[in-house]
C-alpha atoms as a PDB file:
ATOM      1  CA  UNK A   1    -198.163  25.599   7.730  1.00  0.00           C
ATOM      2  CA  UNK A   2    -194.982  26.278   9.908  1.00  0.00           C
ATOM      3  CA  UNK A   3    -195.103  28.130  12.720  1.00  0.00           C
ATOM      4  CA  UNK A   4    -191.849  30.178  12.334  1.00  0.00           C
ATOM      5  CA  UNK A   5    -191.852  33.695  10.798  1.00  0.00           C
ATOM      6  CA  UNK A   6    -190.032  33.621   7.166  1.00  0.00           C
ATOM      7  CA  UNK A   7    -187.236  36.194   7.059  1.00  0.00           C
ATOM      8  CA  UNK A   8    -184.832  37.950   5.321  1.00  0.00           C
ATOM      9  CA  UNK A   9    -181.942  39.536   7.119  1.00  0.00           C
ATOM     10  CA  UNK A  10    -180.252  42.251   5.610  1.00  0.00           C
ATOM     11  CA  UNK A  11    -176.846  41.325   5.754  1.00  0.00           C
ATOM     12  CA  UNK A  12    -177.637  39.501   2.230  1.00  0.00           C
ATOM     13  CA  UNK A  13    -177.359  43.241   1.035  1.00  0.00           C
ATOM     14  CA  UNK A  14    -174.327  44.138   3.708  1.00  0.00           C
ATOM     15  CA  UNK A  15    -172.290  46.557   1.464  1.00  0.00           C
ATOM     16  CA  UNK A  16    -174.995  48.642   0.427  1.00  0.00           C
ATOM     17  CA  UNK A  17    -177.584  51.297   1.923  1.00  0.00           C
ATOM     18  CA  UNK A  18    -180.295  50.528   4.371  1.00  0.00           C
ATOM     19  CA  UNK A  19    -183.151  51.532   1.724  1.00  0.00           C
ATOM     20  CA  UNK A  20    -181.177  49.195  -0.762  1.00  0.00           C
ATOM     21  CA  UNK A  21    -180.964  46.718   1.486  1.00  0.00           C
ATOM     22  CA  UNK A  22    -184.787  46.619   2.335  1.00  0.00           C
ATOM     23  CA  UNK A  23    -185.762  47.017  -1.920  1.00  0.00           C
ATOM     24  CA  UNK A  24    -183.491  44.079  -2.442  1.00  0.00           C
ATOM     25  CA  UNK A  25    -185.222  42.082   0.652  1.00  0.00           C
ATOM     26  CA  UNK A  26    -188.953  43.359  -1.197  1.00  0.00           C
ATOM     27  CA  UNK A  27    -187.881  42.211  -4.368  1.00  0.00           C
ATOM     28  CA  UNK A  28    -186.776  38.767  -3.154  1.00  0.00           C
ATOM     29  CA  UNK A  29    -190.459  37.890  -2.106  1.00  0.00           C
ATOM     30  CA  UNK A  30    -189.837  38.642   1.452  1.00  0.00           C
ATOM     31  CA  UNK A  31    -192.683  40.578   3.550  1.00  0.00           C
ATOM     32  CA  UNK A  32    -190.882  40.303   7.034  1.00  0.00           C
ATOM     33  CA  UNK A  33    -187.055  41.072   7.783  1.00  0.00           C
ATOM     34  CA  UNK A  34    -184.271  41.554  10.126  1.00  0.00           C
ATOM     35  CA  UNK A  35    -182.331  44.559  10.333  1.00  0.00           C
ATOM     36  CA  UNK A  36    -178.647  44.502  11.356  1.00  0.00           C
ATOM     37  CA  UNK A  37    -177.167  47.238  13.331  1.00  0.00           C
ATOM     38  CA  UNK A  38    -173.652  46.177  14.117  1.00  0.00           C
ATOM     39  CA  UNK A  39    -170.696  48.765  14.749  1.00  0.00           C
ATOM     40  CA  UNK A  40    -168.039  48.782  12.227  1.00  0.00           C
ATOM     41  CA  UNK A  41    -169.818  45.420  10.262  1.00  0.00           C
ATOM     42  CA  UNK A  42    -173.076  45.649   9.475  1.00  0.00           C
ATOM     43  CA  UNK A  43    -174.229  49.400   9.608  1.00  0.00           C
ATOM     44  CA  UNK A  44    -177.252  49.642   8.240  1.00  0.00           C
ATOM     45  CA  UNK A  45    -178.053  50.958  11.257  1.00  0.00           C
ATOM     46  CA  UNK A  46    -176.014  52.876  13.307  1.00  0.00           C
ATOM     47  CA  UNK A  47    -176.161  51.608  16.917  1.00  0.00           C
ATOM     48  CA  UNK A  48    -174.134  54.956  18.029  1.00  0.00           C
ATOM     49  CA  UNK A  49    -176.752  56.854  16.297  1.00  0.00           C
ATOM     50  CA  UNK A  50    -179.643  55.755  16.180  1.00  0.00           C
ATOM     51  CA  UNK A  51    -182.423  58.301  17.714  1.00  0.00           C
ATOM     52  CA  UNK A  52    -186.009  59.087  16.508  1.00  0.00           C
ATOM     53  CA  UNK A  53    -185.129  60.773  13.460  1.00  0.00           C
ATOM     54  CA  UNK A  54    -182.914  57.678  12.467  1.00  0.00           C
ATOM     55  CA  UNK A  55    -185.893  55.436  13.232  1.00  0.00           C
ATOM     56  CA  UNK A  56    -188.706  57.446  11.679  1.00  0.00           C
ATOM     57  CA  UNK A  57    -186.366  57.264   8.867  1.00  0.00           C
ATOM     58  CA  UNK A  58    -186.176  53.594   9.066  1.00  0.00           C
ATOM     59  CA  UNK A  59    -189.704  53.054   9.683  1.00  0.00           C
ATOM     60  CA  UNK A  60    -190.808  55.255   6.587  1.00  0.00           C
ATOM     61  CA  UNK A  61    -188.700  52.738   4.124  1.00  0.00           C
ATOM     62  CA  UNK A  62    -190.178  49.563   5.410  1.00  0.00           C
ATOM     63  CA  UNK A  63    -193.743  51.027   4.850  1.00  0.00           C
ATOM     64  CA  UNK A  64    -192.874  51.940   1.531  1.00  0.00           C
ATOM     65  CA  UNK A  65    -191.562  48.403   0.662  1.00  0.00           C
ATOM     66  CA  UNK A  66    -194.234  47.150   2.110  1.00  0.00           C
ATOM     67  CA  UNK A  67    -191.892  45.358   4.547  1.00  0.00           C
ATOM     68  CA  UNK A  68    -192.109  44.728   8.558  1.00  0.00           C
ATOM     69  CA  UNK A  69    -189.099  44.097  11.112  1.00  0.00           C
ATOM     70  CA  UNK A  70    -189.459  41.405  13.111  1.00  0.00           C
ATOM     71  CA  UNK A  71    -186.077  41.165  14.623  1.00  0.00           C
ATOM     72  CA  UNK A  72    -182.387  43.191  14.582  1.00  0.00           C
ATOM     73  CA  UNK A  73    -179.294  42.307  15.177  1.00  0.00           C
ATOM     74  CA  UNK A  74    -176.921  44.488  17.827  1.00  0.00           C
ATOM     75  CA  UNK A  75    -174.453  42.006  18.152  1.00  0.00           C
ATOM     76  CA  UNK A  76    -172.189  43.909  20.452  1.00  0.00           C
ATOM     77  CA  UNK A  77    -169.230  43.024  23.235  1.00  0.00           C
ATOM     78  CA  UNK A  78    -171.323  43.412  26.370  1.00  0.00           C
ATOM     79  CA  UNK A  79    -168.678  42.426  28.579  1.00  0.00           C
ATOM     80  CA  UNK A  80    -167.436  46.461  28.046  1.00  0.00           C
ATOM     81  CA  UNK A  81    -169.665  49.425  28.821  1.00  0.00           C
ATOM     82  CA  UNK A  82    -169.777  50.547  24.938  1.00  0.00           C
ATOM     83  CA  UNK A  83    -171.236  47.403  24.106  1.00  0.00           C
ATOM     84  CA  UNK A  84    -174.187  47.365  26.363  1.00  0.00           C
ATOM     85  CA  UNK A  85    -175.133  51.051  25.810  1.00  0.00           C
ATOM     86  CA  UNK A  86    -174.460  50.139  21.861  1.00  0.00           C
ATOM     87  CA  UNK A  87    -177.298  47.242  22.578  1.00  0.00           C
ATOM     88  CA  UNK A  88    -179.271  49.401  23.879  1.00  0.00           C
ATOM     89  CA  UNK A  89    -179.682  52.184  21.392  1.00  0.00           C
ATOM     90  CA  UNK A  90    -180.711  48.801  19.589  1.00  0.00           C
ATOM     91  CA  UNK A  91    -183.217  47.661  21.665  1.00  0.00           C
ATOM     92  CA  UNK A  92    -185.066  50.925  21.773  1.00  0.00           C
ATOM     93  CA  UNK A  93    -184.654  51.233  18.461  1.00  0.00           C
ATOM     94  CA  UNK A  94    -186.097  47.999  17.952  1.00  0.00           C
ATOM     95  CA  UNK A  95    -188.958  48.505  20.424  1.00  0.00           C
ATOM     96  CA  UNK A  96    -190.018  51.772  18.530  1.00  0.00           C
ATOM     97  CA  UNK A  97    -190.640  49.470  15.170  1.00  0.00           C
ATOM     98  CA  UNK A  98    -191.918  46.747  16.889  1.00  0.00           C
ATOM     99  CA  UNK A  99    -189.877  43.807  16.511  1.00  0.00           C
ATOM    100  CA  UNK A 100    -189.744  40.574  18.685  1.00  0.00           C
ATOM    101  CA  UNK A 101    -186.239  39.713  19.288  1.00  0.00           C
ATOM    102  CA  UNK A 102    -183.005  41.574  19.678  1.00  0.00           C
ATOM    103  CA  UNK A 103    -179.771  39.170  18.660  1.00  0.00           C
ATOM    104  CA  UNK A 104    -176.085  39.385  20.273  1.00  0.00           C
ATOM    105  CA  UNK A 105    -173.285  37.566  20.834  1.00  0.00           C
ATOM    106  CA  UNK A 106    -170.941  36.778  23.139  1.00  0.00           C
ATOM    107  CA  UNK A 107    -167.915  38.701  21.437  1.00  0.00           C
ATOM    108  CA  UNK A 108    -164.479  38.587  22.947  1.00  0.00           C
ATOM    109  CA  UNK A 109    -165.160  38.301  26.826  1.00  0.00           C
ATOM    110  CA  UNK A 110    -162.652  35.463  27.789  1.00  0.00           C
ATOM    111  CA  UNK A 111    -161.280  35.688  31.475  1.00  0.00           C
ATOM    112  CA  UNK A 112    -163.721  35.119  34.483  1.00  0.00           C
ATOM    113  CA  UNK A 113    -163.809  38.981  35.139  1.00  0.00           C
ATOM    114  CA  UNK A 114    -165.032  39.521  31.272  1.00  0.00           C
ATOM    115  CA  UNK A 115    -167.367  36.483  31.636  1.00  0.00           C
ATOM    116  CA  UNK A 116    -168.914  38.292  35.044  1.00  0.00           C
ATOM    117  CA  UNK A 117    -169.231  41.276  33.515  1.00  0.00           C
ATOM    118  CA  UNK A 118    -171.097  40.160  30.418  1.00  0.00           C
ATOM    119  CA  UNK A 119    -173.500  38.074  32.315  1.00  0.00           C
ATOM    120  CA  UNK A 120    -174.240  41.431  34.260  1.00  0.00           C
ATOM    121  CA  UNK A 121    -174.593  43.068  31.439  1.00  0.00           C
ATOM    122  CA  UNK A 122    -176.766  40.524  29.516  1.00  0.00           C
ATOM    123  CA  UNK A 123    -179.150  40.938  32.398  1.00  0.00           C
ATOM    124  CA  UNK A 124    -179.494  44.404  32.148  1.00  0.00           C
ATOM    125  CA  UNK A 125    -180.396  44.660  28.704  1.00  0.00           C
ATOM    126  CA  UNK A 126    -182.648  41.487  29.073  1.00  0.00           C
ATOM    127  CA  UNK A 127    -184.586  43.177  32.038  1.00  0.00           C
ATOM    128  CA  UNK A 128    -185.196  46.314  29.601  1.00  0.00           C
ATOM    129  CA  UNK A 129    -186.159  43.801  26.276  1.00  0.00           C
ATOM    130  CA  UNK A 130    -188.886  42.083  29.021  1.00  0.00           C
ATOM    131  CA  UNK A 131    -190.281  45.090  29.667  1.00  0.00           C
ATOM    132  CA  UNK A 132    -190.503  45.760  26.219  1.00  0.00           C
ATOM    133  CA  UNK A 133    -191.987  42.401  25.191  1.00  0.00           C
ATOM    134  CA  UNK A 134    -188.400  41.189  23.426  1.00  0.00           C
ATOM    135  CA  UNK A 135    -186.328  38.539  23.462  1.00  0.00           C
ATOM    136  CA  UNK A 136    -182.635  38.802  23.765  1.00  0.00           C
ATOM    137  CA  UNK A 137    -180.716  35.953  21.885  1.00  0.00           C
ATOM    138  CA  UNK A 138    -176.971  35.223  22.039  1.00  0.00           C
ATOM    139  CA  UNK A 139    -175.761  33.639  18.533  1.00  0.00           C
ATOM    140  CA  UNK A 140    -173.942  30.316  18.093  1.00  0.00           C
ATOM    141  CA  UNK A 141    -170.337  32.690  17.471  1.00  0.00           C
ATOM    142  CA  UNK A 142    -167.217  33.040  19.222  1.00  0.00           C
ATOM    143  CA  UNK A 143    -165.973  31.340  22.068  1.00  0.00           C
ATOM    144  CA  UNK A 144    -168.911  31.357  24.574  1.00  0.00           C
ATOM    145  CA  UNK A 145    -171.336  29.893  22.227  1.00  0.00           C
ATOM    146  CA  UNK A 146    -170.210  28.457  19.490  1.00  0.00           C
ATOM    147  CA  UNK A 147    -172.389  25.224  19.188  1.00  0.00           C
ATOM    148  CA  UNK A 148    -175.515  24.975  21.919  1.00  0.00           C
ATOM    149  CA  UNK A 149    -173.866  22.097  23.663  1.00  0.00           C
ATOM    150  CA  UNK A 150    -171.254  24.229  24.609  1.00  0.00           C
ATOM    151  CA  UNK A 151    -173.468  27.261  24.896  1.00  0.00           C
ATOM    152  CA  UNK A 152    -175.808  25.474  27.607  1.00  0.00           C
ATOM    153  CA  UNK A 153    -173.517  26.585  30.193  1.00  0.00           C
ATOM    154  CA  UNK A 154    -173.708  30.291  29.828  1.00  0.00           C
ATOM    155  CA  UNK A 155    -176.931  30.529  29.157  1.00  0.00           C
ATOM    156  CA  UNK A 156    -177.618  28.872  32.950  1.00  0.00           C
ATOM    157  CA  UNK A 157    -174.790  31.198  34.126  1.00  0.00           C
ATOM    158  CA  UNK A 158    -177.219  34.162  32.631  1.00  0.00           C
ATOM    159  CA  UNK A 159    -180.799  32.309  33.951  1.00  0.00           C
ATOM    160  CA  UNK A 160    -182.760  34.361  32.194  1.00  0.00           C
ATOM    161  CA  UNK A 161    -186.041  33.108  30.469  1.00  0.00           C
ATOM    162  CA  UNK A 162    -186.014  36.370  28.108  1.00  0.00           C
ATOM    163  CA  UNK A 163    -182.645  35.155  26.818  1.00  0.00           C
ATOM    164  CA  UNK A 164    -182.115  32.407  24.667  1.00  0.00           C
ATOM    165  CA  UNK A 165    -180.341  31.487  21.531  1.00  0.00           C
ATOM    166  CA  UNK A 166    -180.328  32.228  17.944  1.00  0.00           C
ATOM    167  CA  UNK A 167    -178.790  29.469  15.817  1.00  0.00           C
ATOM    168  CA  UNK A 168    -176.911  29.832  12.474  1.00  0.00           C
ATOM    169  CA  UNK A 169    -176.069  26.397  11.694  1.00  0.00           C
ATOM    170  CA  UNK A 170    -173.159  27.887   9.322  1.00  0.00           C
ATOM    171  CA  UNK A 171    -171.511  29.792  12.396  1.00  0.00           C
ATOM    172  CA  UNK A 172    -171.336  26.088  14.239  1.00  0.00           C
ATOM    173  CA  UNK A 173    -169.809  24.554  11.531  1.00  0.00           C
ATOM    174  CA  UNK A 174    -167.340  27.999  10.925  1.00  0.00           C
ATOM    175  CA  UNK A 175    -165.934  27.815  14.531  1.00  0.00           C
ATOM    176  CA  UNK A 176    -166.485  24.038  15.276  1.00  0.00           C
ATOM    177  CA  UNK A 177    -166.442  21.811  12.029  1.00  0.00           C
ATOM    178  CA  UNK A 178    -170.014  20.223  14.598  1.00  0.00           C
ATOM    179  CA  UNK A 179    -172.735  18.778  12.912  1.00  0.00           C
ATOM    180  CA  UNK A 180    -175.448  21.773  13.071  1.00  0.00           C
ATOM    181  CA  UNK A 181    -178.128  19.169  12.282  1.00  0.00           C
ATOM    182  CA  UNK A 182    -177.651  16.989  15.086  1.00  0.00           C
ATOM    183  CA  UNK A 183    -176.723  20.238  17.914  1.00  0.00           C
ATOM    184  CA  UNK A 184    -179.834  22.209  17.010  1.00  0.00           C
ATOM    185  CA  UNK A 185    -181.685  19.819  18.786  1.00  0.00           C
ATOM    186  CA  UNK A 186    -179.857  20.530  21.888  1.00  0.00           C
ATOM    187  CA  UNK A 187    -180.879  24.477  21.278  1.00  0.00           C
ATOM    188  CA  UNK A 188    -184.868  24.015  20.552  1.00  0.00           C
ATOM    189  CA  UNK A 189    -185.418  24.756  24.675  1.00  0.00           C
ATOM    190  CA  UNK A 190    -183.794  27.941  24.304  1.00  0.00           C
ATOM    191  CA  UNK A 191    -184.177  28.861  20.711  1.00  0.00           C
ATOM    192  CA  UNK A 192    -185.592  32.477  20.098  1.00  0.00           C
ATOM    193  CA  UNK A 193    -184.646  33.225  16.095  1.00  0.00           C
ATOM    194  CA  UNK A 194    -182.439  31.268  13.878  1.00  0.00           C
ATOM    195  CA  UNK A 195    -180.221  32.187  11.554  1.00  0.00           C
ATOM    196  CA  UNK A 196    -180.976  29.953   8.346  1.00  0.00           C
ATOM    197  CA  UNK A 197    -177.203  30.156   6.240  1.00  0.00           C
ATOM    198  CA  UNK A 198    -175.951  27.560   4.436  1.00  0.00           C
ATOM    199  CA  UNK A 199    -172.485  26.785   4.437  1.00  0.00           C
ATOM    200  CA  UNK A 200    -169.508  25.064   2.129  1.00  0.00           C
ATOM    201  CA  UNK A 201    -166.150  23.148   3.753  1.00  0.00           C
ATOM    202  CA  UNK A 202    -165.348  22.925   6.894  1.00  0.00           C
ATOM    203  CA  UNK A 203    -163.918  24.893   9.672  1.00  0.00           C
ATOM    204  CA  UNK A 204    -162.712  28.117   9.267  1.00  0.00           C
ATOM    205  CA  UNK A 205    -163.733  28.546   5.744  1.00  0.00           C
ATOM    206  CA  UNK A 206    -165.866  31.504   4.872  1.00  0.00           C
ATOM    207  CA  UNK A 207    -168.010  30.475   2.032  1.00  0.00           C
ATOM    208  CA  UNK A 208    -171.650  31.075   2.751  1.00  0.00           C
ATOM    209  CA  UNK A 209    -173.607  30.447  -0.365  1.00  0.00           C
ATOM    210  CA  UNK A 210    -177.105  30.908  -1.108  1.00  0.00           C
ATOM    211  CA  UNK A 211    -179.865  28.408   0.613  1.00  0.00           C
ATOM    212  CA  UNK A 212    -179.325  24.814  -1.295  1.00  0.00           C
ATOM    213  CA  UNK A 213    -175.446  25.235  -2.733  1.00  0.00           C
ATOM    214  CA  UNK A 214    -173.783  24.458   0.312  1.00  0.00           C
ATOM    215  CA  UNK A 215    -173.031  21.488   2.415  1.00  0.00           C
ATOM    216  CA  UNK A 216    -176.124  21.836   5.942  1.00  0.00           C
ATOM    217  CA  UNK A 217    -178.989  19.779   5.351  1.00  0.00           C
ATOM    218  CA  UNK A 218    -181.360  22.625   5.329  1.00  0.00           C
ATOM    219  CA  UNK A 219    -184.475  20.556   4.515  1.00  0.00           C
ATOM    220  CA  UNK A 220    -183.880  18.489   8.117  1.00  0.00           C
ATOM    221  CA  UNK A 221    -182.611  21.588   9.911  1.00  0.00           C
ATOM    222  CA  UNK A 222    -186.750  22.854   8.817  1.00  0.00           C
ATOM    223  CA  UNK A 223    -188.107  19.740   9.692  1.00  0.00           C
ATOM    224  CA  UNK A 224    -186.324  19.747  13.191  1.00  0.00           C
ATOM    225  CA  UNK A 225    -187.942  23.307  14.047  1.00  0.00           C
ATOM    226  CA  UNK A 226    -191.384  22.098  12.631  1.00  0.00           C
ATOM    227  CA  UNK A 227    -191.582  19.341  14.601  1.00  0.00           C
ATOM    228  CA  UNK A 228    -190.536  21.391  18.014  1.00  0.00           C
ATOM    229  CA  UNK A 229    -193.036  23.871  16.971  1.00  0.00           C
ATOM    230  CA  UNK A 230    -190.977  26.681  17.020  1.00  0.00           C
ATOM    231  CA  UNK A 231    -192.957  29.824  16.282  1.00  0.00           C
ATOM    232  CA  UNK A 232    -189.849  32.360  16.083  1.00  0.00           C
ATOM    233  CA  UNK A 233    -187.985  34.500  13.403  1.00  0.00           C
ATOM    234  CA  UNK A 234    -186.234  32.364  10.600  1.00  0.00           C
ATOM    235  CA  UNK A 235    -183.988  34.911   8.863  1.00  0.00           C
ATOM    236  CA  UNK A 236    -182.353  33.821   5.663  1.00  0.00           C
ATOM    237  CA  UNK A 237    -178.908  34.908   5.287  1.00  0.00           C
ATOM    238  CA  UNK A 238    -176.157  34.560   2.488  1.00  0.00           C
ATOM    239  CA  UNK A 239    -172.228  35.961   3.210  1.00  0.00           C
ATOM    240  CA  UNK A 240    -170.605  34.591  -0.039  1.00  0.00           C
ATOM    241  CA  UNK A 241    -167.432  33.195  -0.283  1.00  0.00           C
ATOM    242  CA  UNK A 242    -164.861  34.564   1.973  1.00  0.00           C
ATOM    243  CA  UNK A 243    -166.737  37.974   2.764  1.00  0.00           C
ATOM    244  CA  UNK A 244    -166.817  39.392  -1.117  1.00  0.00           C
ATOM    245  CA  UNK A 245    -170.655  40.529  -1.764  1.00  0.00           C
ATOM    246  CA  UNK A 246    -170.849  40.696  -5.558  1.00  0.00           C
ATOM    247  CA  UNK A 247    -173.136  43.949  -7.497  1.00  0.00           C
ATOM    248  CA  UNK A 248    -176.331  44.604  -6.104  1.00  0.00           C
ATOM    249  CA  UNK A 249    -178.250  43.107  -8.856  1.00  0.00           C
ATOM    250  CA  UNK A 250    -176.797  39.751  -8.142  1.00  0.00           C
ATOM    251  CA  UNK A 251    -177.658  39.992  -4.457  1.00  0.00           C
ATOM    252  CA  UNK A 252    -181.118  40.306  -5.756  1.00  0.00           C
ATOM    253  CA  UNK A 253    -180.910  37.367  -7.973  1.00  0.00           C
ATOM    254  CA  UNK A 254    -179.631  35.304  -5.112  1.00  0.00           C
ATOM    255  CA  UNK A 255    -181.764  36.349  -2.525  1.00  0.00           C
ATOM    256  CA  UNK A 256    -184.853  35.726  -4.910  1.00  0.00           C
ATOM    257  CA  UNK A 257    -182.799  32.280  -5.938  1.00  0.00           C
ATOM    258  CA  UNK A 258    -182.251  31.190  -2.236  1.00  0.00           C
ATOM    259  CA  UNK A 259    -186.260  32.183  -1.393  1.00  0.00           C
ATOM    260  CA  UNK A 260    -187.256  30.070  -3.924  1.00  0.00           C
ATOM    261  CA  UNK A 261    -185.290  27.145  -2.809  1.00  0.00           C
ATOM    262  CA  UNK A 262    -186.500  27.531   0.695  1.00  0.00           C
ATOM    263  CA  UNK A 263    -190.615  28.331  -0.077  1.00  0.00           C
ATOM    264  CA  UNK A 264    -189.682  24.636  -2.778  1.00  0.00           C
ATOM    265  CA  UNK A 265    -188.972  22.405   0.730  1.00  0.00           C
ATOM    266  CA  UNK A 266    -191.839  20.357   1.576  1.00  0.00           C
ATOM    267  CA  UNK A 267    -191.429  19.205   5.132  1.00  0.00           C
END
């Protein structure tokens, strides 16, 4: 058996409410899941409010689906003050329900002063998710870290062994048209939850289809994490073609469709 922790992240169910979002995650097959709390993209949680009433809240719909969070995703621009007190509402948030890994990215910070500042910042919240027995990783997005070859650098900039990366193979090809099968490898030392998403065409094209219609050698991508022995969070995602998340129901049916496919791969 694999080592990893199956997942489904709830951005599969993005347009609709939290408690849909974790029925639709129940009824795909999925016992484990990852919870996105991103300002102004992927609300199910609020990260500018989010206290105890907002958690017990959350807390009380995974027990009733039977369901446990094992990671969330806060990504927020941490080279401003907003962003790191938006990842931290997160990351308390997170501690309350238990989970193992907080995910970010590296947003828009471009000059050196940006780049300063979100290393500072990273640290911070990294020195609070140690404490708290969570790991803080930065997702192959944007400009910092788009593939792990080119995200190497920051990550010894940041020298922190409590933060490390979360891969989405799409994302690499999305911003780099790089071959996510052969950069992974270059991420296993500092891979802390991957984002499994398939993807169709190349750069700059947003079609994200379920597991098995799209273009990234999933199969090999699960072999590559097998054989490294990676023990993390695998969350399943699907973002459709060019952001346009059909009815509910459907979501369902894909989700369940895409599980399938995945729990079918014999490594």
């Amino acid at each position: 058996m694999p080592a990893w922790t199956q997942t489904g992240s709830s951005i599969i169910f993005l347009p609709y409410t939290l408690e849909q979002a974790l029925a639709g995650l129940a009824d795909a097959g999925f016992e484990n899941v990852e919870i996105g709390a991103v300002k102004d993209f992927l609300e199910h949680l609020d990260p500018d409010n989010l206290g105890p009433a907002e958690v017990a809240n959350c807390q009380r719909l995974l027990d009733q689906h039977g369901l446990t969070c094992v990671s969330m995703s806060g990504h927020a621009p941490l080279h401003l003050d907003i962003g790191r007190e938006r990842l931290t509402n997160v990351l308390r948030a997170g501690r309350e329900m238990g989970i193992s890994v907080l995910n970010t990215f590296t947003g828009d910070a471009e000059t050196e002063e940006q780049i300063d500042a979100f290393v500072r910042n990273v640290n911070a919240v990294a020195e609070e998710a140690e404490a708290a027995g969570i790991r803080l990783c930065i997702e192959t997005d944007s400009n910092l870290l788009p593939t792990a070859k080119v995200g190497i650098d920051i990550l010894e900039r940041i020298d922190n062994p409590w933060v490390g990366i979360n891969y989405d193979p799409g994302n690499v090809i999305y911003y780099t048209e790089a071959v996510p099968e052969e950069d992974i490898e270059l991420a296993l030392p500092y891979l802390g939850h991957v984002h499994l998403k398939d993807k169709r065409g190349g750069k700059g094209v947003a079609d994200f289809p379920p597991l098995g219609d799209g273009d990234i050698d999933i199969p090999r991508i699960l072999r590559t994490l097998d054989a490294a022995g990676y023990a993390g969070p695998v969350s399943m995602e699907i973002e459709f073609t060019d952001y346009q998340w059909p009815p509910y129901e459907e979501c369902i049916a894909e989700a369940r469709r895409a599980k399938a496919y995945w729990d079918g791969i014999v490594l």
